[in-house]
Protein backbone atom coordinates (compact mmCIF):
# COMPACT_ATOMS: atom_id res chain seq x y z
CA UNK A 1 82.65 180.00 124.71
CA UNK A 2 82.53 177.98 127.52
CA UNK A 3 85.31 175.57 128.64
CA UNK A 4 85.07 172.45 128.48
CA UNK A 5 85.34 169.98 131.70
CA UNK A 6 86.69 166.64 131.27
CA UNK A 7 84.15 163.90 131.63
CA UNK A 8 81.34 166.12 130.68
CA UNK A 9 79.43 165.23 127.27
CA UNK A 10 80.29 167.51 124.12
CA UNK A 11 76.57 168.83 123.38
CA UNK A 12 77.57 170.36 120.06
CA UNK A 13 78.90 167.12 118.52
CA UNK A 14 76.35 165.53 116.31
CA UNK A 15 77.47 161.96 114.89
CA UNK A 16 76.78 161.74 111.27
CA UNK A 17 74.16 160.04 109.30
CA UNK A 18 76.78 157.05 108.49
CA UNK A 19 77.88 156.66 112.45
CA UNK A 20 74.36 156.55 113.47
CA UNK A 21 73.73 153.85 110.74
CA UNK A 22 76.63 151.44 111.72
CA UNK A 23 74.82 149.51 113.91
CA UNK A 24 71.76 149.05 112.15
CA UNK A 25 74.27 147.94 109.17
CA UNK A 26 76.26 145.40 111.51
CA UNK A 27 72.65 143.87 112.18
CA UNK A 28 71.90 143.35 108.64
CA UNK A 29 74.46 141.62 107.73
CA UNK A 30 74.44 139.26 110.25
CA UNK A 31 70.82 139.06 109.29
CA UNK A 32 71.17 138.44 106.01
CA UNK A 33 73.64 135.75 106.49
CA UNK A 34 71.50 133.71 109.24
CA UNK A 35 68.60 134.16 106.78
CA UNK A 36 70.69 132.40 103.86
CA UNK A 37 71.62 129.76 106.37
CA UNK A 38 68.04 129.13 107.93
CA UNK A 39 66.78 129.06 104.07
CA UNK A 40 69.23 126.82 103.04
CA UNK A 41 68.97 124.15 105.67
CA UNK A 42 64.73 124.82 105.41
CA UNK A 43 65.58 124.23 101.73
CA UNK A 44 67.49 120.91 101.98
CA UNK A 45 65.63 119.17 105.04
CA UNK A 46 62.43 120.73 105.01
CA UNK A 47 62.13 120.85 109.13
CA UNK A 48 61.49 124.09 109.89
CA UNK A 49 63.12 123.60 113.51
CA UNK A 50 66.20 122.55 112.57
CA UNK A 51 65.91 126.27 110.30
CA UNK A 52 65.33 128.18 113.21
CA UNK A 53 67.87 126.79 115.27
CA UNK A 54 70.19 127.34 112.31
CA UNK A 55 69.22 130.58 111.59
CA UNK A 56 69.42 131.92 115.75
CA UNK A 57 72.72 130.11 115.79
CA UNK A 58 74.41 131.52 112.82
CA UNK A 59 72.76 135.14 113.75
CA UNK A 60 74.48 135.16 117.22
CA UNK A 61 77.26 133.71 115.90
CA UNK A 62 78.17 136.57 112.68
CA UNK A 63 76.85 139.38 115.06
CA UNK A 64 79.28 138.49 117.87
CA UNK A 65 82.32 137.89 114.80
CA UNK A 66 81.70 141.33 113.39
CA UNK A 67 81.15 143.02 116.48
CA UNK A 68 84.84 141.61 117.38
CA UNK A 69 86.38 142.38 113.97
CA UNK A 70 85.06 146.15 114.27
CA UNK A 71 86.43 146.90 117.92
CA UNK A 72 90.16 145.21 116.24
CA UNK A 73 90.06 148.25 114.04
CA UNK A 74 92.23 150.88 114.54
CA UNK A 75 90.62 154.41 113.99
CA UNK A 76 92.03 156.39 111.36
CA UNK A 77 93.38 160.15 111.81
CA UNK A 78 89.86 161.56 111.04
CA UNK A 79 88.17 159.09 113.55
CA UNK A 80 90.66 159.63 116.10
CA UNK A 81 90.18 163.63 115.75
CA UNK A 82 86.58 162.64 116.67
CA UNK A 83 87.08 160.48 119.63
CA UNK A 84 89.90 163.10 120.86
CA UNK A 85 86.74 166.36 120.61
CA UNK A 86 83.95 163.73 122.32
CA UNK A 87 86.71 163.31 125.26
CA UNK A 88 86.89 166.78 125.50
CA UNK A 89 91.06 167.46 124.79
């Protein structure tokens, strides 16, 4: 086995199918939630500007929200196991 240098990538470590997933997940939601708001307001005032400037707005908006709310978690003993093999100690 060879040792392992700190700062050097772990090639053996392969992320799961759920960590690869996260962000595509993150980006749905905040998808689906602009796309309820840009329907809604299309719904209500029929201008389909005011929709898309809704929908960008409240996109940005949730993505930047849930991005925040995922780097307050703390990681859990499994996680941190993880973090503690990719940093090589």
């Amino acid at each position: 086995m060879t040792p392992k240098t700190p700062g050097t990538p772990n090639s053996a470590h392969q992320p799961s199918r759920s960590d690869r997933l996260k962000p595509a997940e993150l980006l749905a939601i905040s998808g689906g939630m602009a796309l309820f708001v840009g329907l809604t307001i299309l719904v209500t005032t029929r201008e389909l500007m005011l929709s898309a400037i809704g929908l960008g707005v409240t996109f940005i908006v949730a993505l930047v929200v849930i991005a925040m709310l995922v780097l307050g978690m703390k990681p859990n003993a499994s996680e941190q196991t993880d973090l503690d093999e990719q940093n090589g100690h």
